[in-house]
Protein backbone atom coordinates (compact mmCIF):
# COMPACT_ATOMS: atom_id res chain seq x y z
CA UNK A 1 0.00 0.00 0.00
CA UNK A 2 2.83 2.31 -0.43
CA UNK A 3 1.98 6.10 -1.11
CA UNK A 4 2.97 6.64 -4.91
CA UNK A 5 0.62 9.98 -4.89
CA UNK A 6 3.34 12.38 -3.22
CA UNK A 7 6.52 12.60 -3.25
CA UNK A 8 7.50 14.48 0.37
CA UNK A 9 7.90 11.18 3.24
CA UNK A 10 6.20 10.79 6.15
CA UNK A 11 8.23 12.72 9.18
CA UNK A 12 5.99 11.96 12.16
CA UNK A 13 7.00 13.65 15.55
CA UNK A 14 7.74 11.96 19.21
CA UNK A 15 4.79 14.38 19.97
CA UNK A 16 2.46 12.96 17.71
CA UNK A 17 3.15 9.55 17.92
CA UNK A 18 2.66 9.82 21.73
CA UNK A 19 -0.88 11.64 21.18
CA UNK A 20 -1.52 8.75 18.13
CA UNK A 21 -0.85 5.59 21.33
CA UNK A 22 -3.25 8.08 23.75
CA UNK A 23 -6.25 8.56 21.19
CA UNK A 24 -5.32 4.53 20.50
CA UNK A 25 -5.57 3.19 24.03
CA UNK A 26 -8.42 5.84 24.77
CA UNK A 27 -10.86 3.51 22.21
CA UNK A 28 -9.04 0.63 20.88
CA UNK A 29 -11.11 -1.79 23.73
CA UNK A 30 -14.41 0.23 22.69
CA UNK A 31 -17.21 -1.52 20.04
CA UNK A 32 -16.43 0.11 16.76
CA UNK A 33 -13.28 1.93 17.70
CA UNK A 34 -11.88 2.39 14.11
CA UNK A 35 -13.50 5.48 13.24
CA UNK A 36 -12.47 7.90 16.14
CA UNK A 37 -9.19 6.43 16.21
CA UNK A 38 -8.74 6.91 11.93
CA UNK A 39 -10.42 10.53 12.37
CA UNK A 40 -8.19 11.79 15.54
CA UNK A 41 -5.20 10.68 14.18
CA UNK A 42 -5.52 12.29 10.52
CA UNK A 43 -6.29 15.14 12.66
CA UNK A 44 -3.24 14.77 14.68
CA UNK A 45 -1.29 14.07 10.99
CA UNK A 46 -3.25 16.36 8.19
CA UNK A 47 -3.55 12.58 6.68
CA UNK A 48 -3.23 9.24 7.30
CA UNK A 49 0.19 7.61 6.31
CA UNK A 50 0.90 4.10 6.01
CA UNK A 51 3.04 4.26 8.80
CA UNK A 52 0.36 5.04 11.43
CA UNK A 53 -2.44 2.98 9.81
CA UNK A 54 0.49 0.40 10.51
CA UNK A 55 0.72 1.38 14.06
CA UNK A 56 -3.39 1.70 14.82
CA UNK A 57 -3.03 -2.32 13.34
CA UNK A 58 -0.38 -3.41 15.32
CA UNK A 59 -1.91 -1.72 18.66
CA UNK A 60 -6.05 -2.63 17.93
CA UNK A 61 -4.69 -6.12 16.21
CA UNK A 62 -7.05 -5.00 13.52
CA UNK A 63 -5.79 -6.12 9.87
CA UNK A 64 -4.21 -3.53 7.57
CA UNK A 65 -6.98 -4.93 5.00
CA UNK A 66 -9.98 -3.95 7.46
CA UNK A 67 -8.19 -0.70 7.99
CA UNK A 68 -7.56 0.03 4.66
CA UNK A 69 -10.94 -0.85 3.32
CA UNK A 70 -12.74 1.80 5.89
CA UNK A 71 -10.28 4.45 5.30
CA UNK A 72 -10.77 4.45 1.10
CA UNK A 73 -14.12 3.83 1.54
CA UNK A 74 -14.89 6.99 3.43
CA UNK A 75 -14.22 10.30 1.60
CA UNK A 76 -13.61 11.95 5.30
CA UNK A 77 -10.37 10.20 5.15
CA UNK A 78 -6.81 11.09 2.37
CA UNK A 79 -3.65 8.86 2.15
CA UNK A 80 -2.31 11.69 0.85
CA UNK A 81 -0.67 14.74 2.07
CA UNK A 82 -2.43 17.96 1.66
CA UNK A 83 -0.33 21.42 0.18
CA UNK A 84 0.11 24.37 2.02
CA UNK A 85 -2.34 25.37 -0.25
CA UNK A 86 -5.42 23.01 -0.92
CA UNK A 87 -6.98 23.64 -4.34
CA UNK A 88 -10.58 21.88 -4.68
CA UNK A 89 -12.31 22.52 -7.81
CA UNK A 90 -16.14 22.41 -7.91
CA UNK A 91 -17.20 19.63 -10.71
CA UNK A 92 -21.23 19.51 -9.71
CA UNK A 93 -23.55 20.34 -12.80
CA UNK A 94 -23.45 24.16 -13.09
CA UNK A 95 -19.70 24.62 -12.81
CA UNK A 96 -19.03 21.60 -15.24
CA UNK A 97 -21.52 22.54 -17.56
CA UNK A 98 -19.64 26.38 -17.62
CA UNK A 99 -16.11 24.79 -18.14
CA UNK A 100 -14.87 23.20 -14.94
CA UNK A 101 -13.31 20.40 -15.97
CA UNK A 102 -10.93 22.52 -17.95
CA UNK A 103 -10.05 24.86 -15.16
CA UNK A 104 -9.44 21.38 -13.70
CA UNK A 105 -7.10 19.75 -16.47
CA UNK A 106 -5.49 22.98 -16.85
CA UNK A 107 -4.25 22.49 -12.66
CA UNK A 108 -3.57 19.20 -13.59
CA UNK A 109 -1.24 19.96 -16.22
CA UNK A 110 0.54 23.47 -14.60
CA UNK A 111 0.90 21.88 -11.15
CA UNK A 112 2.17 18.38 -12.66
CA UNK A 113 -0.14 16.01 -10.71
CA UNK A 114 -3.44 14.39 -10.66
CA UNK A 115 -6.56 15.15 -8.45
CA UNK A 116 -5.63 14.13 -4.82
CA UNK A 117 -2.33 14.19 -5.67
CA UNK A 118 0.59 16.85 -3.45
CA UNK A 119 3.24 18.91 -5.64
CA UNK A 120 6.57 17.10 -4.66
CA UNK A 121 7.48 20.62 -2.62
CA UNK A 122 4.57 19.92 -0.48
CA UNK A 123 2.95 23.26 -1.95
CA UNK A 124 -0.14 22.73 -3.67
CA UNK A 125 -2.67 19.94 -3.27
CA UNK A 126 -5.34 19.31 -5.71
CA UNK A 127 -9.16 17.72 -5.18
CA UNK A 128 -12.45 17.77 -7.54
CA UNK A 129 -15.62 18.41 -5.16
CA UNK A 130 -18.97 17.93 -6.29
CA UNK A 131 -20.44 21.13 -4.87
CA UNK A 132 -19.78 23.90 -3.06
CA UNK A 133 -22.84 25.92 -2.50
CA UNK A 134 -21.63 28.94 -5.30
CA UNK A 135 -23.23 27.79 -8.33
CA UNK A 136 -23.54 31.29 -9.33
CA UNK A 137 -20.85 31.76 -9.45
CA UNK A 138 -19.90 28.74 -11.76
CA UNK A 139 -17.20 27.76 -12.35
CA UNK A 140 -15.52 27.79 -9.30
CA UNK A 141 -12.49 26.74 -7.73
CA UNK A 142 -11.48 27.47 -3.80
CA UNK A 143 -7.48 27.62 -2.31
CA UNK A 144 -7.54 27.23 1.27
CA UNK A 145 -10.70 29.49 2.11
CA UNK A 146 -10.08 31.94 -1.23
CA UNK A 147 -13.08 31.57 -3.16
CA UNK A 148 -12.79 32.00 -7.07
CA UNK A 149 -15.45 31.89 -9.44
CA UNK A 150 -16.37 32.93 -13.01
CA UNK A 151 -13.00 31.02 -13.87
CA UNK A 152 -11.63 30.68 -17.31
CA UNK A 153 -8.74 27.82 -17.79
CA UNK A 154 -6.25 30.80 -18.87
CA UNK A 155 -6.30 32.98 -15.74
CA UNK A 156 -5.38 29.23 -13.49
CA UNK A 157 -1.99 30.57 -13.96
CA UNK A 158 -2.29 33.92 -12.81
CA UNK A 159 -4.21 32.28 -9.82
CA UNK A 160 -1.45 29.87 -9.10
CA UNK A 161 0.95 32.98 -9.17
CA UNK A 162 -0.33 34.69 -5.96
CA UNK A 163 0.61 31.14 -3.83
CA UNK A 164 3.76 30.86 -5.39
CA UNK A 165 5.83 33.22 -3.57
């Protein structure tokens, strides 16, 4: 199950691991433990690496299959590291009908990786959403909590030149 979808390595702290065994021996004798312990500790890591779903197995004796299977099953959960700047474009009807999926190759191809994939400086992360409540604004495209909408494919760059610094 290694992570192929970004290039920066896992670099978990004493700190965190310590708060990961807490949050583990808080639940792991609890009926249906999994999901608090899988949504504290991306919230302790910003994601869930293989190296801690490792460590939740090994502590719970739950099998890295079982684990696995709940944590791509449930959207709430990335393998993935997220950028400095998350960039999430909106691909419900009324921004993919006005052009979305454009805006959203056009990210693909300037940034150099695929939805839910992390530039290899750890910058920018990219993820398609179905809606976010702007559809007037169609199409649309959010970086961290910057909202952009009316977007044409040629001003992604211009976009992508404010974060860059």
């Amino acid at each position: 199950m290694a992570n192929k979808k970004c290039a920066i390595p896992f670099t978990g702290t004493p700190e965190q691991e310590k708060e990961l065994m807490r949050v583990i021996h808080e639940h792991k004798e609890e009926k249906g433990a999994l999901m608090p312990i899988l949504q504290q500790a991306q919230e302790i890591y910003g994601y869930l690496p293989e190296e801690v779903l490792e460590k939740i197995s090994g502590e719970t004796g739950i099998p890295m299959a079982e684990i696995y299977g709940v944590v791509t099953f449930y959207s709430q959960f990335s393998l993935n590291p997220k950028g400095k700047y998350k960039i999430s474009v909106c691909l419900g009807t009324a921004c993919y009908v006005k052009g979305s999926g454009a805006v959203y190759n056009r990210l693909e191809q300037k940034l150099g990786i695929k939805g839910g994939e992390c530039t290899p400086d750890g910058k920018f992360s990219l993820e398609a959403c179905r809606c976010i409540g702007a559809c007037g604004l169609a199409p649309v495209i959010t970086v961290n909590d910057d909202v952009y909408g009316r977007l044409e494919a040629d001003e992604i760059d211009d976009i992508l030149a404010k974060y860059a610094e």
